[in-house]
N, C-alpha and C. Protein backbone atom coordinates (compact mmCIF):
# COMPACT_ATOMS: atom_id res chain seq x y z
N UNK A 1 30.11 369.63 81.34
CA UNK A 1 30.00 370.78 80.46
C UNK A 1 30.04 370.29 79.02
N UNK A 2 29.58 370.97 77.99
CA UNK A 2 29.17 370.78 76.91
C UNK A 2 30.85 370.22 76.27
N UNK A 3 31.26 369.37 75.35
CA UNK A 3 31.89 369.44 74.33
C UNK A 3 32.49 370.29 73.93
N UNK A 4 31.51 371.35 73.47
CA UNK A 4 31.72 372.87 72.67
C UNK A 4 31.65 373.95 73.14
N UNK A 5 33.05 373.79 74.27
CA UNK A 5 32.77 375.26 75.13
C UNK A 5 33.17 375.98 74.14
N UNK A 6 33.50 375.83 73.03
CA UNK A 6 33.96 377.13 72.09
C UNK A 6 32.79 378.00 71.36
N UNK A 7 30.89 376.87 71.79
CA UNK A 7 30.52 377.70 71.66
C UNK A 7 29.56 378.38 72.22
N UNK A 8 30.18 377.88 73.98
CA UNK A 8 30.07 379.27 75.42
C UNK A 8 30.12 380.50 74.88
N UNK A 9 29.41 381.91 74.95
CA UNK A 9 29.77 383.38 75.11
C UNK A 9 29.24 383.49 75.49
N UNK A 10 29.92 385.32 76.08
CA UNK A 10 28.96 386.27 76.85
C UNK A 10 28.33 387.25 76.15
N UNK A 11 27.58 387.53 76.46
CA UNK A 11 26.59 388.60 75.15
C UNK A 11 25.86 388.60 76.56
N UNK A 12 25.06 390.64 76.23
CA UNK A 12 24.35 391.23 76.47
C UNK A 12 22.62 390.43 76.62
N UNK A 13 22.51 390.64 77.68
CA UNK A 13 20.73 389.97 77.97
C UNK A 13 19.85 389.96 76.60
N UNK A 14 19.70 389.01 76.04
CA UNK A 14 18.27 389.55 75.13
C UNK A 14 17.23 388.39 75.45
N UNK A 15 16.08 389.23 74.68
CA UNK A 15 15.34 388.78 74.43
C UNK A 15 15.02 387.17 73.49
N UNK A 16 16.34 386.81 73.22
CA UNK A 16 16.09 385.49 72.56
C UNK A 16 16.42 384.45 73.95
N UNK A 17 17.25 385.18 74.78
CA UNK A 17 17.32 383.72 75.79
C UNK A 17 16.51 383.73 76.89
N UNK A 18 15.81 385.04 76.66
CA UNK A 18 14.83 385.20 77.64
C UNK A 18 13.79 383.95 78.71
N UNK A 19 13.32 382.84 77.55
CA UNK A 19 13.06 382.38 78.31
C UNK A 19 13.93 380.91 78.73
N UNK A 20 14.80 380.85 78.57
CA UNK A 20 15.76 379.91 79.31
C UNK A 20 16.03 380.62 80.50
N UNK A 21 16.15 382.44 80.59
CA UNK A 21 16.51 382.58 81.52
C UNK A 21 15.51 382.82 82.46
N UNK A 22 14.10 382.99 82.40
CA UNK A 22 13.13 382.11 83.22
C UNK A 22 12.77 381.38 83.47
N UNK A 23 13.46 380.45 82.60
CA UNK A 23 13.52 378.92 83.41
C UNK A 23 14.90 379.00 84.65
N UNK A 24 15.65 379.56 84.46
CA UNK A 24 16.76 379.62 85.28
C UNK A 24 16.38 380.10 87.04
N UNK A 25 15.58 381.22 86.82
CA UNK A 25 15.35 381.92 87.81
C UNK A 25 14.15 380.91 88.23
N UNK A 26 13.13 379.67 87.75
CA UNK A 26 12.36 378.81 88.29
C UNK A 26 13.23 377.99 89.34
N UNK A 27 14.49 377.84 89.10
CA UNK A 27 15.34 376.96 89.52
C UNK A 27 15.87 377.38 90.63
N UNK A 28 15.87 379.05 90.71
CA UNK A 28 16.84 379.19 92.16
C UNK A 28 17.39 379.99 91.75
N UNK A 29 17.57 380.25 90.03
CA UNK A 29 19.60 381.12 90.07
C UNK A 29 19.05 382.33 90.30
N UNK A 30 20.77 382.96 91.14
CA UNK A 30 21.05 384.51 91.63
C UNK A 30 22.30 384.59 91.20
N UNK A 31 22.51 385.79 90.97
CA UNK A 31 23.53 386.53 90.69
C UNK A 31 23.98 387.50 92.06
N UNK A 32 25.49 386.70 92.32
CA UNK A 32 26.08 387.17 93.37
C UNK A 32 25.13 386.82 94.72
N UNK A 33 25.36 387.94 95.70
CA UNK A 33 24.57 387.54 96.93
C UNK A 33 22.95 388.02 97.04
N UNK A 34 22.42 388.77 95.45
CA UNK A 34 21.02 388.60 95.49
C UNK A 34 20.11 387.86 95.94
N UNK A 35 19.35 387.63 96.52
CA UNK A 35 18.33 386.81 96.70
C UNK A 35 17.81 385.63 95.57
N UNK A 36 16.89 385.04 95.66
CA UNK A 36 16.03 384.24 94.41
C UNK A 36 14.73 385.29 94.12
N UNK A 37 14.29 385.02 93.03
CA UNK A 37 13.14 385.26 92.79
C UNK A 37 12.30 384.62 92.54
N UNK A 38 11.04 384.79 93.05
CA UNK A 38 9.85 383.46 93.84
C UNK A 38 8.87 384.37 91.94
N UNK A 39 7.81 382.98 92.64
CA UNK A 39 6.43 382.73 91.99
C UNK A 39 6.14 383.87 91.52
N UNK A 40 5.56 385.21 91.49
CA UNK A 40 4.50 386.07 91.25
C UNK A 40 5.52 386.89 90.51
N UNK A 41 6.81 387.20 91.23
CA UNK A 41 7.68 388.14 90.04
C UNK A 41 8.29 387.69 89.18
N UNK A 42 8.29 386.54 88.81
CA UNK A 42 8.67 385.34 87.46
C UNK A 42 7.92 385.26 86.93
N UNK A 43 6.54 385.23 87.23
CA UNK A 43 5.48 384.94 86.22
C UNK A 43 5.00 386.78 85.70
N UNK A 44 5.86 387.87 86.09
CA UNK A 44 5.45 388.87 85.92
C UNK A 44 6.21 389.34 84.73
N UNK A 45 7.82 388.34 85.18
CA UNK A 45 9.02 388.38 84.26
C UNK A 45 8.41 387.88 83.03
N UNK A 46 7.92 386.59 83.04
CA UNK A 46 7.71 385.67 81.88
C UNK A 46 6.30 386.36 81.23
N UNK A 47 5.36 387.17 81.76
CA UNK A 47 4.28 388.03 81.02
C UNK A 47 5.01 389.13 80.22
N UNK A 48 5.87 389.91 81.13
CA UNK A 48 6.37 390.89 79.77
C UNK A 48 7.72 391.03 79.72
N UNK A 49 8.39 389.61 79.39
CA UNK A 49 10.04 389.54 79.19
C UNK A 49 10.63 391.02 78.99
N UNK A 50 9.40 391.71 77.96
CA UNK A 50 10.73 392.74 77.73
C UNK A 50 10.61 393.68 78.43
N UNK A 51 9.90 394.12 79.56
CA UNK A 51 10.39 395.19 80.33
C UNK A 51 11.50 394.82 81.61
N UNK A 52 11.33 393.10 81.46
CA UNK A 52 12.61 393.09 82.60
C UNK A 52 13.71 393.29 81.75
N UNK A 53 13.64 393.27 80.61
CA UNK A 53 15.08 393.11 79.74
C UNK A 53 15.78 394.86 79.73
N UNK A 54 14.69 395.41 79.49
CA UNK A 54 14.66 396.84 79.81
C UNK A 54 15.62 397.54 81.08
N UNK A 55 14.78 396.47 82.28
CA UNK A 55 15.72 396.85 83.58
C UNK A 55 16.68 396.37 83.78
N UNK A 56 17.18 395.23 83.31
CA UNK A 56 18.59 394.95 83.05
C UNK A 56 19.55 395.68 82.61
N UNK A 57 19.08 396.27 81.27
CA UNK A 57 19.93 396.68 80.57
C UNK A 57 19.82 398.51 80.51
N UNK A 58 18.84 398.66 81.27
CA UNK A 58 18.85 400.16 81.24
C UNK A 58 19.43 400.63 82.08
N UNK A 59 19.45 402.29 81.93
CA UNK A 59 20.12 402.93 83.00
C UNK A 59 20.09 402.57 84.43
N UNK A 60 21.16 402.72 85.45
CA UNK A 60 21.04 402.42 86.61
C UNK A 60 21.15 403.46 87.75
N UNK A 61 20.50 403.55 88.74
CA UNK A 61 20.42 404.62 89.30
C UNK A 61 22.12 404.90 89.91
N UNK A 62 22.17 406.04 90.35
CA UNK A 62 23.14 406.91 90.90
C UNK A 62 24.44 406.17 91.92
N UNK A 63 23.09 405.40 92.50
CA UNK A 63 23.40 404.93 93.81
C UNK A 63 22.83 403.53 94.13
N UNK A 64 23.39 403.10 95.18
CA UNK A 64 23.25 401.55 95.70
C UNK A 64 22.86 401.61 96.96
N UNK A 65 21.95 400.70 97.48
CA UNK A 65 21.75 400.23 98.85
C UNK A 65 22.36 398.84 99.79
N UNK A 66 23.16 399.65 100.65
CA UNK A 66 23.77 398.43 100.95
C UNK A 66 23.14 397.20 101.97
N UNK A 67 23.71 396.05 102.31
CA UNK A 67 22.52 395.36 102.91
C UNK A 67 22.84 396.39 103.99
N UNK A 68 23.33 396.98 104.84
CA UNK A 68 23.16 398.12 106.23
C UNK A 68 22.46 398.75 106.32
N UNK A 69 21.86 398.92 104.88
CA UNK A 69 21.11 400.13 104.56
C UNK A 69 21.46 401.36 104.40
N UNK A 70 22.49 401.69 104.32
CA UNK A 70 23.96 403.03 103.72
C UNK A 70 23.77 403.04 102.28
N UNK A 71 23.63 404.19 102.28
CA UNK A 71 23.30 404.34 100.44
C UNK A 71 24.41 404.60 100.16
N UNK A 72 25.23 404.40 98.99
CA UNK A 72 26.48 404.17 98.25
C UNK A 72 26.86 404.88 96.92
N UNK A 73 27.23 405.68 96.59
CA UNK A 73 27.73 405.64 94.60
C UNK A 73 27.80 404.26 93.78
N UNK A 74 27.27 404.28 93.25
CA UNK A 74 27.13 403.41 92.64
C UNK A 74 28.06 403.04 91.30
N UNK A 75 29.01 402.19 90.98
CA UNK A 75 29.88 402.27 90.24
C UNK A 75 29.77 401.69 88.35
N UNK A 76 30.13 402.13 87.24
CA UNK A 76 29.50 401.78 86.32
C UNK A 76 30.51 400.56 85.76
N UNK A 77 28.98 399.33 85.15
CA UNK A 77 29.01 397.98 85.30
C UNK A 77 28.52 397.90 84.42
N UNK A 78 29.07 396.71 83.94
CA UNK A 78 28.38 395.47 82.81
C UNK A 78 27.89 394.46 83.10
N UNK A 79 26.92 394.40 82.85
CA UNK A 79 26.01 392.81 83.07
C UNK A 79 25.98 391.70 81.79
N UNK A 80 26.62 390.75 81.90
CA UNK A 80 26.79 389.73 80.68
C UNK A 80 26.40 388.20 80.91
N UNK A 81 25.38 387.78 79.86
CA UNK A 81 24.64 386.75 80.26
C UNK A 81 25.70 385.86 79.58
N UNK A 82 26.06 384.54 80.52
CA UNK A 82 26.89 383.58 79.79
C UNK A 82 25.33 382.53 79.13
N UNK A 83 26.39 382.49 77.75
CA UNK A 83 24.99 381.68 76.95
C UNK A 83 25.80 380.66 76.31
N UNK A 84 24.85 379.40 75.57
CA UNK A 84 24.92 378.39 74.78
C UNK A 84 24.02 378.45 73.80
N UNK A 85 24.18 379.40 72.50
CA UNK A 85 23.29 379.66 71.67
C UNK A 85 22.09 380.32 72.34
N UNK A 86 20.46 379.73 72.11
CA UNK A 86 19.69 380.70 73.15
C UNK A 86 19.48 379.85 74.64
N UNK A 87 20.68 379.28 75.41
CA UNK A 87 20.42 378.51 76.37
C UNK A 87 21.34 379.47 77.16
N UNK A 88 19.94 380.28 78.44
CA UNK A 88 21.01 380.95 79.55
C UNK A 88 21.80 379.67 80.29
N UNK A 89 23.17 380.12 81.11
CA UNK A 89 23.81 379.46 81.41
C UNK A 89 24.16 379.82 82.57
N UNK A 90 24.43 380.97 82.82
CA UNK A 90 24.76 381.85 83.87
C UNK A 90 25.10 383.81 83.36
N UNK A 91 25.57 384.02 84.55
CA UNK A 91 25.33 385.37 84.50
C UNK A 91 27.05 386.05 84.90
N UNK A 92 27.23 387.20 84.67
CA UNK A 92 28.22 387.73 85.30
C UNK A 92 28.19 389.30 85.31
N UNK A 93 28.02 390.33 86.62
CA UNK A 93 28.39 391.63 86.43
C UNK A 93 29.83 392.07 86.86
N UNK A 94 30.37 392.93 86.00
CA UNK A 94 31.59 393.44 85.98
C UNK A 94 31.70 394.89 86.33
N UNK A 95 32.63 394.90 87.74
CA UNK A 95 31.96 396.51 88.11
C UNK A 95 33.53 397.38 87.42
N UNK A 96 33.30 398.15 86.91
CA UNK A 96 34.74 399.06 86.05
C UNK A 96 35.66 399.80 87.44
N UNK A 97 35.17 399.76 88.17
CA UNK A 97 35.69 400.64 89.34
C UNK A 97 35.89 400.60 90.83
N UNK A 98 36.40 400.39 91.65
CA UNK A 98 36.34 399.95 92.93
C UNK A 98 36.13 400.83 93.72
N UNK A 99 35.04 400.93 94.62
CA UNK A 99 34.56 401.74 95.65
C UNK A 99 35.36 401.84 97.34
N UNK A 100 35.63 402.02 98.58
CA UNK A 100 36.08 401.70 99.50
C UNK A 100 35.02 400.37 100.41
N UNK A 101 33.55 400.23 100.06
CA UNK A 101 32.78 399.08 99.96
C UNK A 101 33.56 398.12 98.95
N UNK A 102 33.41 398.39 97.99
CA UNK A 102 33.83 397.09 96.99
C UNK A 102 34.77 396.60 97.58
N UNK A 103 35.46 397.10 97.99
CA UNK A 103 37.10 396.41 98.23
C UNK A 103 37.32 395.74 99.49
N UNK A 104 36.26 395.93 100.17
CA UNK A 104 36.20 395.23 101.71
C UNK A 104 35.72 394.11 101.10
N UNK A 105 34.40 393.90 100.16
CA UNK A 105 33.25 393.04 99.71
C UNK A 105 32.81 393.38 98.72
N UNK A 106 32.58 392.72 97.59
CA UNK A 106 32.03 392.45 96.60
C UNK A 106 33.02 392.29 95.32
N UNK A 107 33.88 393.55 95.50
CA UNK A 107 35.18 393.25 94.60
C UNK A 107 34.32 393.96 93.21
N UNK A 108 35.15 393.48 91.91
CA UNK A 108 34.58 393.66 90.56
C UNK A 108 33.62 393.21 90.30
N UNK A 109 33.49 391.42 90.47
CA UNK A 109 32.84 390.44 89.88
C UNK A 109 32.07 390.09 90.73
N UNK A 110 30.59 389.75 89.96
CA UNK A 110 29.65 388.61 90.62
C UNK A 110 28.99 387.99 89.84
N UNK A 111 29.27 386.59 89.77
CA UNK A 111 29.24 385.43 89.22
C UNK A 111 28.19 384.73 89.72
N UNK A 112 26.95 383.54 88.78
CA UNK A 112 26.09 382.92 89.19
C UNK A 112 25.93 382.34 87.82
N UNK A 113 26.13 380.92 88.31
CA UNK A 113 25.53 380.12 87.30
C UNK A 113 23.90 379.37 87.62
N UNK A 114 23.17 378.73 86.85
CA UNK A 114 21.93 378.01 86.72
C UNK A 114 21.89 376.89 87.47
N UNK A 115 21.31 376.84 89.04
CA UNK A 115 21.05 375.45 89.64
C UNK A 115 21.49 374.17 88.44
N UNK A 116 20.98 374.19 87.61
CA UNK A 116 21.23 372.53 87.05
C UNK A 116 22.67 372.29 86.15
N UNK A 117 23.12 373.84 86.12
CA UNK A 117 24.48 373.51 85.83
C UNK A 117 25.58 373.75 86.45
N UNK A 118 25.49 373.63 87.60
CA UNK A 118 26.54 374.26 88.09
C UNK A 118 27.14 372.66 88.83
N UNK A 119 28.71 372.94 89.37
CA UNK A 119 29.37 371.17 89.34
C UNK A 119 29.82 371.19 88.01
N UNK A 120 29.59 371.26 87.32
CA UNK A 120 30.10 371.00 85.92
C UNK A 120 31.19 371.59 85.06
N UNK A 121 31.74 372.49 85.83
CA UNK A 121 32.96 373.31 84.91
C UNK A 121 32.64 374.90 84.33
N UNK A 122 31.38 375.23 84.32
CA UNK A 122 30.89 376.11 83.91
C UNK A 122 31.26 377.34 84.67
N UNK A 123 31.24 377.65 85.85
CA UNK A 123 31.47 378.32 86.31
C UNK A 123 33.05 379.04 86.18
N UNK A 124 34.29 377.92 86.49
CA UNK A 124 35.61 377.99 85.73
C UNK A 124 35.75 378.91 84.25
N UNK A 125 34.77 378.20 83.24
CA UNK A 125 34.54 379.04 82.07
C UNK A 125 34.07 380.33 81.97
N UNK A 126 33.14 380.22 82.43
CA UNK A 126 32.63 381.76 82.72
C UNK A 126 33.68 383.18 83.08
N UNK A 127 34.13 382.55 84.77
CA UNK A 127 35.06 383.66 84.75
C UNK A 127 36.86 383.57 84.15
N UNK A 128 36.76 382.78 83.14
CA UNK A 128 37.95 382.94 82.37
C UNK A 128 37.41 383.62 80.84
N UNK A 129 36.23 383.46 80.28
CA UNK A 129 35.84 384.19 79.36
C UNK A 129 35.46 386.02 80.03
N UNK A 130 35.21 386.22 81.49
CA UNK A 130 35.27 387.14 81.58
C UNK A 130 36.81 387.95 81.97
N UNK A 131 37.79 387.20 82.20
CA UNK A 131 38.72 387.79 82.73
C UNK A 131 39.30 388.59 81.04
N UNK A 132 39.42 387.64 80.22
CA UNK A 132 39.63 388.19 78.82
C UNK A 132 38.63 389.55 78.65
N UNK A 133 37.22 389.21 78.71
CA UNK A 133 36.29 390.64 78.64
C UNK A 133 36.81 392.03 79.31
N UNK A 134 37.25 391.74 80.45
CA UNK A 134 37.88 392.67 81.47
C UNK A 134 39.03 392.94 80.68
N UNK A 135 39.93 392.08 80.55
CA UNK A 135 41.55 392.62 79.79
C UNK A 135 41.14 393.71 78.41
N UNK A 136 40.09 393.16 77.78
CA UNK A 136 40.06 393.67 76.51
C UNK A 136 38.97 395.07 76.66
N UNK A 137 37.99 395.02 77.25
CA UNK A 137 36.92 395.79 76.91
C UNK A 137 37.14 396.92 78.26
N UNK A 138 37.21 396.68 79.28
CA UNK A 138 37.35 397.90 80.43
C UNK A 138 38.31 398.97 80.61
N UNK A 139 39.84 398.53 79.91
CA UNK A 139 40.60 397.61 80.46
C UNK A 139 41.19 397.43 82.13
N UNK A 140 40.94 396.19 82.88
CA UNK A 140 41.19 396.16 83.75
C UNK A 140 43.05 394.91 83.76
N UNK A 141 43.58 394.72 84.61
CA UNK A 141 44.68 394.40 84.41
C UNK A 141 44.51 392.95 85.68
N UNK A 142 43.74 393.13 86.34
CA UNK A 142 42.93 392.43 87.75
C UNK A 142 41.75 392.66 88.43
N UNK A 143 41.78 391.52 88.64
CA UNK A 143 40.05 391.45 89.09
C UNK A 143 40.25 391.28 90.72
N UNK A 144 39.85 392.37 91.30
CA UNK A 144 39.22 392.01 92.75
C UNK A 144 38.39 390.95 92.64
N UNK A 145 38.19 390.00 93.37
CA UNK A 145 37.39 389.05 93.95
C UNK A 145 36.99 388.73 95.34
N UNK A 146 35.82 388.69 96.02
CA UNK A 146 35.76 388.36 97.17
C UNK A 146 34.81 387.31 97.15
N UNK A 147 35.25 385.75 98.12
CA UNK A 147 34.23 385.10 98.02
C UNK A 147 33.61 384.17 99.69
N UNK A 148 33.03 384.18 100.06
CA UNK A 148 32.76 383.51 101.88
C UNK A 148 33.25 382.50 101.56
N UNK A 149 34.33 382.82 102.85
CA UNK A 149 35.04 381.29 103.36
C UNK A 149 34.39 379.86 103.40
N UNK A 150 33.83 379.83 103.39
CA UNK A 150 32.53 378.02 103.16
C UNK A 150 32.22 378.19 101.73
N UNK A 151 32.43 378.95 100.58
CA UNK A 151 31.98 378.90 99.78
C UNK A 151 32.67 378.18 98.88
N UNK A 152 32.74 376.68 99.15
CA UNK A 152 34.09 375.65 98.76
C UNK A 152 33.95 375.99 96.92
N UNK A 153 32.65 375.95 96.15
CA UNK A 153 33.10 375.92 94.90
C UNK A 153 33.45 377.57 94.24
N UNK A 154 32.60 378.27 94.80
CA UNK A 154 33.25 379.71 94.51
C UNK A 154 35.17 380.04 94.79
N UNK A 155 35.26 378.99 95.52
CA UNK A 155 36.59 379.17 95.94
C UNK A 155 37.72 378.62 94.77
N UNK A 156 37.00 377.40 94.36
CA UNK A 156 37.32 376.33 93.53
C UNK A 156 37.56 377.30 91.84
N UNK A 157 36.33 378.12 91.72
CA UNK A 157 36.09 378.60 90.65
C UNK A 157 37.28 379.89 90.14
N UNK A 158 37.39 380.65 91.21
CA UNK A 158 38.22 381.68 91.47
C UNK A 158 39.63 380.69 91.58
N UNK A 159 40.18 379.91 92.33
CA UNK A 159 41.25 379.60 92.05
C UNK A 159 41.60 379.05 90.97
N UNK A 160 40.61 378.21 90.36
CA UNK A 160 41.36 377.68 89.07
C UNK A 160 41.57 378.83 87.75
N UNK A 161 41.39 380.25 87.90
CA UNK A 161 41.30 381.09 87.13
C UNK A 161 42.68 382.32 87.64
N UNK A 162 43.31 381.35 88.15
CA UNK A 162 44.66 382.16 88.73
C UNK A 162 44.43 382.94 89.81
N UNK A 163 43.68 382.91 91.31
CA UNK A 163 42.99 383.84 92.15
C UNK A 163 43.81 383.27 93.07
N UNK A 164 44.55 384.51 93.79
CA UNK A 164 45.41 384.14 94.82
C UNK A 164 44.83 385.16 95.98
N UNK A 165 44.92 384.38 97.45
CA UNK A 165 44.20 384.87 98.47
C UNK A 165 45.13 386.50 98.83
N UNK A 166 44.58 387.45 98.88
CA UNK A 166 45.75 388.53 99.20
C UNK A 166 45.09 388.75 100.90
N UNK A 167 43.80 388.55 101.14
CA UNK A 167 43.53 388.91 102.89
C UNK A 167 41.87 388.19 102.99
N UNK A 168 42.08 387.79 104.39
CA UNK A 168 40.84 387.41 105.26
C UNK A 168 40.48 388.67 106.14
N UNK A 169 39.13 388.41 106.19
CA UNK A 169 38.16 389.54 107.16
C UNK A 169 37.35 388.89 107.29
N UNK A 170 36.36 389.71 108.44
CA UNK A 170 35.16 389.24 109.14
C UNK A 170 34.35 389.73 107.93
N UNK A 171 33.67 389.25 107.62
CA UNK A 171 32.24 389.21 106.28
C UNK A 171 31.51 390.36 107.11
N UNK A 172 31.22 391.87 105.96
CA UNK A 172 30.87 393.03 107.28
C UNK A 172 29.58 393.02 107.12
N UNK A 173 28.96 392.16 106.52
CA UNK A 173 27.11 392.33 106.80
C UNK A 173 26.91 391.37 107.30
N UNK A 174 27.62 389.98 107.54
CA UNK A 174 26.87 388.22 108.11
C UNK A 174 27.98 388.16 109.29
N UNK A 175 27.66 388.75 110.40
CA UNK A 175 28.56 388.46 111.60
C UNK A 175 29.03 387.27 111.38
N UNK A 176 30.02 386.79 111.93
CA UNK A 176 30.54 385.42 111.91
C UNK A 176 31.48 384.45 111.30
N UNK A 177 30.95 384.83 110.16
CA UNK A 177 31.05 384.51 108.57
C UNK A 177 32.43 385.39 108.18
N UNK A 178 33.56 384.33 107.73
CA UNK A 178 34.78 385.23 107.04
C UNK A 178 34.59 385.11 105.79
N UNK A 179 35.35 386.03 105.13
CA UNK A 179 35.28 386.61 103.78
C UNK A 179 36.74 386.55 102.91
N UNK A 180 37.56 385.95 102.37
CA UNK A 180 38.32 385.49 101.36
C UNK A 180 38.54 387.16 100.25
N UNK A 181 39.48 387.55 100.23
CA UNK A 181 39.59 388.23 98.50
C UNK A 181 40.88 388.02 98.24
N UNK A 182 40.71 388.05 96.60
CA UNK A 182 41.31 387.51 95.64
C UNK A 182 41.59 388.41 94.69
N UNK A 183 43.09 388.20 94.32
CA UNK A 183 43.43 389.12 92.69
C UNK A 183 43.19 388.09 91.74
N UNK A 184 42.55 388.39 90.63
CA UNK A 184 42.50 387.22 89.68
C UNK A 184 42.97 388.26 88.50
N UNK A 185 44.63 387.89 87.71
CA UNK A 185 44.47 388.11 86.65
C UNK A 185 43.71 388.27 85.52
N UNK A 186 43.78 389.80 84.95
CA UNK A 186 43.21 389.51 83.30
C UNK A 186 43.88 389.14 82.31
C-alpha cells in the first residue's frame, strides 16, 4: 500500500475517477457478492461514463431482488468510492438500516477492492476509514458484517478492524457454504 495512506479517501463516485474505475471493472472488481462485468457493458460504461455515474448515484428503487428471487424493501445506502487522488481503489456500500435479510446476510457493509490491489493492506484501510464514516455520518455505533467462511482475506480484513465472530449459519442462497457475522465497531 501506498506510503500516503493519509492520502486514501472516500468520496462519492465521480466522474474524475471514472476511468480508473473502468479500468478496475477490466480487471474483475465487484462490489460485495455482485457479479463482474464483462466486455460489451464496460465498453458501454466507458462510451458514456456519465450515465453510469448517474446510476450509481441516483435514486434507487423501492426494492431489492434477492438471489431467491423474493423481492425485498430495500434499505437506504451510501455508496463510497475508496480513492487515491483520481486512482479508483476500491469501493464500499453502507446500508443505514438492517432488514430481517440483512441480518442473516449481507449485514451493513460491502466491501471490494481492485484485482491488482488487493493483498496489500487496502482493504484493512478501507473499512477502518469507513467505520469512522459510519460513526460520524449515519450515525451507526456497529457494523453488522457477514463474510463466507473460506473467505480467508475478507476474514482477515474484518478482523483486523475489531470484528468479532457473534454466530455461524448455513450461507442461505450457496447450500453448503457457511457464513461468519461480525460486529465491527464504529
Amino acid at each position: 500500500m501506498s506510503d500516503q495512506a493519509h492520502l486514501l479517501q472516500l468520496s462519492p463516485p465521480s466522474l474524475a475517477v471514472m476511468p480508473s474505475y473502468i479500468d478496475a471493472l477490466r480487471e474483475g472488481f465487484t462490489l460485495g457478492d455482485a457479479g463482474p462485468i464483462y466486455g460489451l457493458e464496460i465498453d458501454s460504461i466507458a462510451h458514456n461514463p456519465m450515465r453510469h455515474l448517474d446510476y450509481l448515484t441516483g435514486p434507487k428503487p423501492l426494492t431489492a431482488v434477492l438471489p431467491d428471487g423474493s423481492i425485498v424493501p430495500r434499505t437506504p445506502e451510501t455508496l463510497l468510492w475508496f480513492v487515491e487522488g483520481d486512482q479508483f481503489i476500491g469501493a464500499a456500500c453502507l446500508r443505514h438500516t438492517l432488514t430481517k435479510n440483512l441480518e442473516r446476510w449481507g449485514g451493513h457493509v460491502d466491501l471490494g477492492i481492485r484485482p491488482d490491489r488487493r493483498g496489500k493492506g487496502y482493504g484493512r484501510t478501507l473499512l477502518r476509514h469507513l467505520r469512522h464514516y459510519a460513526r460520524e455520518k449515519v450515525p451507526l455505533e456497529k457494523l453488522l458484517m457477514t463474510c463466507e467462511e473460506n473467505n480467508l482475506g475478507g476474514k482477515r480484513v474484518i478482523e483486523a478492524n475489531e470484528g468479532v465472530v457473534f454466530s455461524k449459519s448455513i450461507h442461505p442462497y450457496k447450500p453448503g457454504e457457511r457464513i461468519l457475522a461480525y460486529w465491527v465497531p464504529t
